[in-house]
C-alpha atoms as a PDB file:
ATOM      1  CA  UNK A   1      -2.775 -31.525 -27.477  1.00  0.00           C
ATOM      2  CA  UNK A   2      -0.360 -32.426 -24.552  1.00  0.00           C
ATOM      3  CA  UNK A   3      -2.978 -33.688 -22.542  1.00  0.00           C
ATOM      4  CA  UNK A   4      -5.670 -36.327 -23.857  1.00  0.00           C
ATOM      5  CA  UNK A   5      -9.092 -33.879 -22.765  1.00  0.00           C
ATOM      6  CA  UNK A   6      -8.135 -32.149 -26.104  1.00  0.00           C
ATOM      7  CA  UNK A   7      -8.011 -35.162 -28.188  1.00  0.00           C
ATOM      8  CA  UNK A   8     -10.848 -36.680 -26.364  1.00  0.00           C
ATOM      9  CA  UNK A   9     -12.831 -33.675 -26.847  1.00  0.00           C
ATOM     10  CA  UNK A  10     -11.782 -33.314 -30.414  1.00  0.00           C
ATOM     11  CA  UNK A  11     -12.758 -36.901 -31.574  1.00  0.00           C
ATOM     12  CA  UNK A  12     -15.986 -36.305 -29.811  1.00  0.00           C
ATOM     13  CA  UNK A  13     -16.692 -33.874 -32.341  1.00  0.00           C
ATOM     14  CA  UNK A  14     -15.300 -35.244 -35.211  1.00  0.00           C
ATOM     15  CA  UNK A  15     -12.256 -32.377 -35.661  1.00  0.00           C
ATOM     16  CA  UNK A  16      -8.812 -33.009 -35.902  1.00  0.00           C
ATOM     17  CA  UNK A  17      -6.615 -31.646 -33.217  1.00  0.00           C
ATOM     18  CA  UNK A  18      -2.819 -30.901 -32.953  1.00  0.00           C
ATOM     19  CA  UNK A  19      -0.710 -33.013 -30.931  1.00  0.00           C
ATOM     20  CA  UNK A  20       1.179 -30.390 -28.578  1.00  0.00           C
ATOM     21  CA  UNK A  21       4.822 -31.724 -26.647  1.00  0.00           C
ATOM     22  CA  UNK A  22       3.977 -35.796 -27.047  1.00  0.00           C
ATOM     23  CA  UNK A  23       3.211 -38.072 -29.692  1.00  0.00           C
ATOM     24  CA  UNK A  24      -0.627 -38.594 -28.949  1.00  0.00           C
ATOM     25  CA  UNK A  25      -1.653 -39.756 -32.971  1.00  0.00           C
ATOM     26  CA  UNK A  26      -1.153 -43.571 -31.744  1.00  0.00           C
ATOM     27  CA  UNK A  27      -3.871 -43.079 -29.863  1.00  0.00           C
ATOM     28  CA  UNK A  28      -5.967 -40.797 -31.558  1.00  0.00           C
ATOM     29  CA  UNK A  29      -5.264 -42.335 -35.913  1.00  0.00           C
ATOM     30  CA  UNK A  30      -8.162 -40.062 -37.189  1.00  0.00           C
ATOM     31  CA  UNK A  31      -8.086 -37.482 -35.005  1.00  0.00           C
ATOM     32  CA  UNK A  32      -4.249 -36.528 -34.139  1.00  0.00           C
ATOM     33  CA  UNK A  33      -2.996 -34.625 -37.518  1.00  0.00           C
ATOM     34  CA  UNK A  34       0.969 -34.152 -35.883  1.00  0.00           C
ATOM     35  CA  UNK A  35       2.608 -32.796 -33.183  1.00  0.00           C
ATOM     36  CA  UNK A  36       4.747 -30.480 -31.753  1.00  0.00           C
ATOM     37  CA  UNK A  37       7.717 -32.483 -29.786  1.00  0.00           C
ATOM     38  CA  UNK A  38       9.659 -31.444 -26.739  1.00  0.00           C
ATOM     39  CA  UNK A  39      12.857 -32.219 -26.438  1.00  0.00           C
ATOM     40  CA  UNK A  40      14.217 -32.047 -22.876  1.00  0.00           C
ATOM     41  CA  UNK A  41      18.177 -33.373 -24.193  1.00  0.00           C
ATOM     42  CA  UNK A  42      19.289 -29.866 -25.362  1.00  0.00           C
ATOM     43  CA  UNK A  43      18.275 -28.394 -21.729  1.00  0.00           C
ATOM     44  CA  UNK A  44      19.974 -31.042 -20.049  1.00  0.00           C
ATOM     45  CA  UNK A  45      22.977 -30.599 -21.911  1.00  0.00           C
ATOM     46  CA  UNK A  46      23.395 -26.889 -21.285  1.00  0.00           C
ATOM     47  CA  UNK A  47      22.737 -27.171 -17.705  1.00  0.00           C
ATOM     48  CA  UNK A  48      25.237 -30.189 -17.329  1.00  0.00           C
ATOM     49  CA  UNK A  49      27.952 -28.238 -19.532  1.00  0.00           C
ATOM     50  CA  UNK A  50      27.694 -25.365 -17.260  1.00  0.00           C
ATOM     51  CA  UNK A  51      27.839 -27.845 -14.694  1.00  0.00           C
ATOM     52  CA  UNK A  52      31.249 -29.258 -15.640  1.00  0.00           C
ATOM     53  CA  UNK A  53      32.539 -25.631 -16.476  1.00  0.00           C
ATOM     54  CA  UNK A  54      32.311 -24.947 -12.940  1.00  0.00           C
ATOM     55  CA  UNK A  55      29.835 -21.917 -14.687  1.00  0.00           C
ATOM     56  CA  UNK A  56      26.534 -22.951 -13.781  1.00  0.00           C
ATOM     57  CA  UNK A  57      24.425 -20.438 -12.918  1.00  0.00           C
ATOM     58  CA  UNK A  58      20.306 -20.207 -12.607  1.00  0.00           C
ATOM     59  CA  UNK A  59      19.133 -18.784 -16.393  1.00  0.00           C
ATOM     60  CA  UNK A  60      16.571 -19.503 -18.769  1.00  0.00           C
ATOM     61  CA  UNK A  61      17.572 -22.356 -19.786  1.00  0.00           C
ATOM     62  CA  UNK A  62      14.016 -22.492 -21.834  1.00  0.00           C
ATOM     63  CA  UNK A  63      15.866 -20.992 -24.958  1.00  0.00           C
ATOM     64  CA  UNK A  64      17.259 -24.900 -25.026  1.00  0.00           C
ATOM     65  CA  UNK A  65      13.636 -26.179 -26.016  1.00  0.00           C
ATOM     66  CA  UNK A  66      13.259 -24.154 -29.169  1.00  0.00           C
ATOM     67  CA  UNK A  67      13.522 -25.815 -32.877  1.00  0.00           C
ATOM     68  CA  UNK A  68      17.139 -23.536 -33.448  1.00  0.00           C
ATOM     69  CA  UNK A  69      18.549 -25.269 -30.579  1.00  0.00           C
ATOM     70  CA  UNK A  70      16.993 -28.510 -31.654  1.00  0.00           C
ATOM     71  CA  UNK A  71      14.797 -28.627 -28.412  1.00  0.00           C
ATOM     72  CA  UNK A  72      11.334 -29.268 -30.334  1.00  0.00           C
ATOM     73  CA  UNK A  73      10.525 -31.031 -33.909  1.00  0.00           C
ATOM     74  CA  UNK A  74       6.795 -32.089 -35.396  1.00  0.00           C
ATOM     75  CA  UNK A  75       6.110 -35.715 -35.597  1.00  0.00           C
ATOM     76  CA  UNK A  76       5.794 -37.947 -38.717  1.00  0.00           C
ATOM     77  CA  UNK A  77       2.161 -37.158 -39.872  1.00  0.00           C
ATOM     78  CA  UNK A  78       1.580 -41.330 -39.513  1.00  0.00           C
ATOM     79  CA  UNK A  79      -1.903 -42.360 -40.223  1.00  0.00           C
ATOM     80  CA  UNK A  80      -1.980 -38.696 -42.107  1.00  0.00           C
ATOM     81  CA  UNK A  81       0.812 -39.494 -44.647  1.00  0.00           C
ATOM     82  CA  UNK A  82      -0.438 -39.088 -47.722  1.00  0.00           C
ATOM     83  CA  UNK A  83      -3.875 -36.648 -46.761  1.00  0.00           C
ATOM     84  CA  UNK A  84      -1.876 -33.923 -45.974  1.00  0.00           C
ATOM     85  CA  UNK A  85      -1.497 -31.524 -49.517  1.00  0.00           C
ATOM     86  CA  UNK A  86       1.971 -31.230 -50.697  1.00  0.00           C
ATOM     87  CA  UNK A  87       2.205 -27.885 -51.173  1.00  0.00           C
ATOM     88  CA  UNK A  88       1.287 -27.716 -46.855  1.00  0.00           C
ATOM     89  CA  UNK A  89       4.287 -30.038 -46.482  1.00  0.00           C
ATOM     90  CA  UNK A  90       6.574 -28.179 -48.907  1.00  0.00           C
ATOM     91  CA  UNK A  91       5.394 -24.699 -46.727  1.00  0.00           C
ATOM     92  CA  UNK A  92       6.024 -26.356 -43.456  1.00  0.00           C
ATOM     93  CA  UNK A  93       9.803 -27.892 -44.661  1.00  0.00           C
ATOM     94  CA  UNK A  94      10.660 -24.488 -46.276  1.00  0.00           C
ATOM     95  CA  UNK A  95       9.833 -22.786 -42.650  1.00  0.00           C
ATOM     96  CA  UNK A  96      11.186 -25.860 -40.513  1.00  0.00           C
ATOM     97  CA  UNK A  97      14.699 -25.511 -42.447  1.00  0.00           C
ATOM     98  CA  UNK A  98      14.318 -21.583 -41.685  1.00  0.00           C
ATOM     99  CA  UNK A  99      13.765 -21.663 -38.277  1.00  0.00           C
ATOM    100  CA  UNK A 100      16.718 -24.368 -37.716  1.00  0.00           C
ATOM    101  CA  UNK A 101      19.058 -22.106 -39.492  1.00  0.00           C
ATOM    102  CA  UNK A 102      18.226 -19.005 -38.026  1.00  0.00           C
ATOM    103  CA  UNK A 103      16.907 -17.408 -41.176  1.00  0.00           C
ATOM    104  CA  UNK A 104      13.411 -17.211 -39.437  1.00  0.00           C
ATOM    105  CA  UNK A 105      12.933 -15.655 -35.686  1.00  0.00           C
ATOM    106  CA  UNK A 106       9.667 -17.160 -34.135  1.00  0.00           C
ATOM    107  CA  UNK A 107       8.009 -14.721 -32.145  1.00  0.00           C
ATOM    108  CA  UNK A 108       7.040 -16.072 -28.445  1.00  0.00           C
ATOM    109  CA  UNK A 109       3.856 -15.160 -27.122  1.00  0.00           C
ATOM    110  CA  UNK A 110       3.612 -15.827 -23.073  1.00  0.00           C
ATOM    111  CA  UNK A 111      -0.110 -14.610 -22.865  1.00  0.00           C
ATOM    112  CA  UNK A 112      -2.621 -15.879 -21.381  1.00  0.00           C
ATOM    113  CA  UNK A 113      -4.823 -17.360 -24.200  1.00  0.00           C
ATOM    114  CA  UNK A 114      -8.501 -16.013 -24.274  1.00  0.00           C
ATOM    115  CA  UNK A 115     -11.375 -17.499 -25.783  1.00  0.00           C
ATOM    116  CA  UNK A 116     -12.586 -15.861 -29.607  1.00  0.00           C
END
């Protein structure tokens, strides 16, 4: 969860949550399995190459914040190390490697999310 109502609201009722573009598990040891990370340096760096190019242009620069570009990466696990079954971790490296070399598209979904 980016924001700390998910956590909150998770711990309340004793599930584990997913920490979602910061590091909450610090604050949230039982709770906070991993997170997603955003990474805002790859942006940056696009936007201020362009910039020095003399080529800068408005774009999507959101391409920048996927794993390929090395915009996003999942936290240690942390307080999880060790709960966490190896053959998860050995799923999640074999698709982490994938997606960094291009092997592996990820599919984006802009929907709104509705409830199940």
């Amino acid at each position: 969860a980016e924001r700390f109502g998910v956590s909150d609201a998770a711990m309340e009722k004793g599930i584990l949550a997913i920490g979602n573009v910061i590091d909450t598990q610090a604050e949230y040891p039982d709770t906070v399995v991993a997170s997603a990370l955003w990474h805002f340096e790859p942006t940056l760096q696009a936007a201020l190459a362009a910039i020095s190019a003399g080529s800068f242009t408005a774009a999507n620069y959101g391409v920048y914040s996927f794993m390929k570009e090395g915009g996003c990466s999942l936290a240690p696990l942390g307080t999880f190390e060790g709960k966490v079954p190896a053959e998860a971790l050995a799923l999640v490296a074999e698709k982490d490697a994938a997606i960094r070399s291009g092997s592996m598209a990820v599919e984006i979904n802009d929907e709104e999310p509705t409830s199940t």
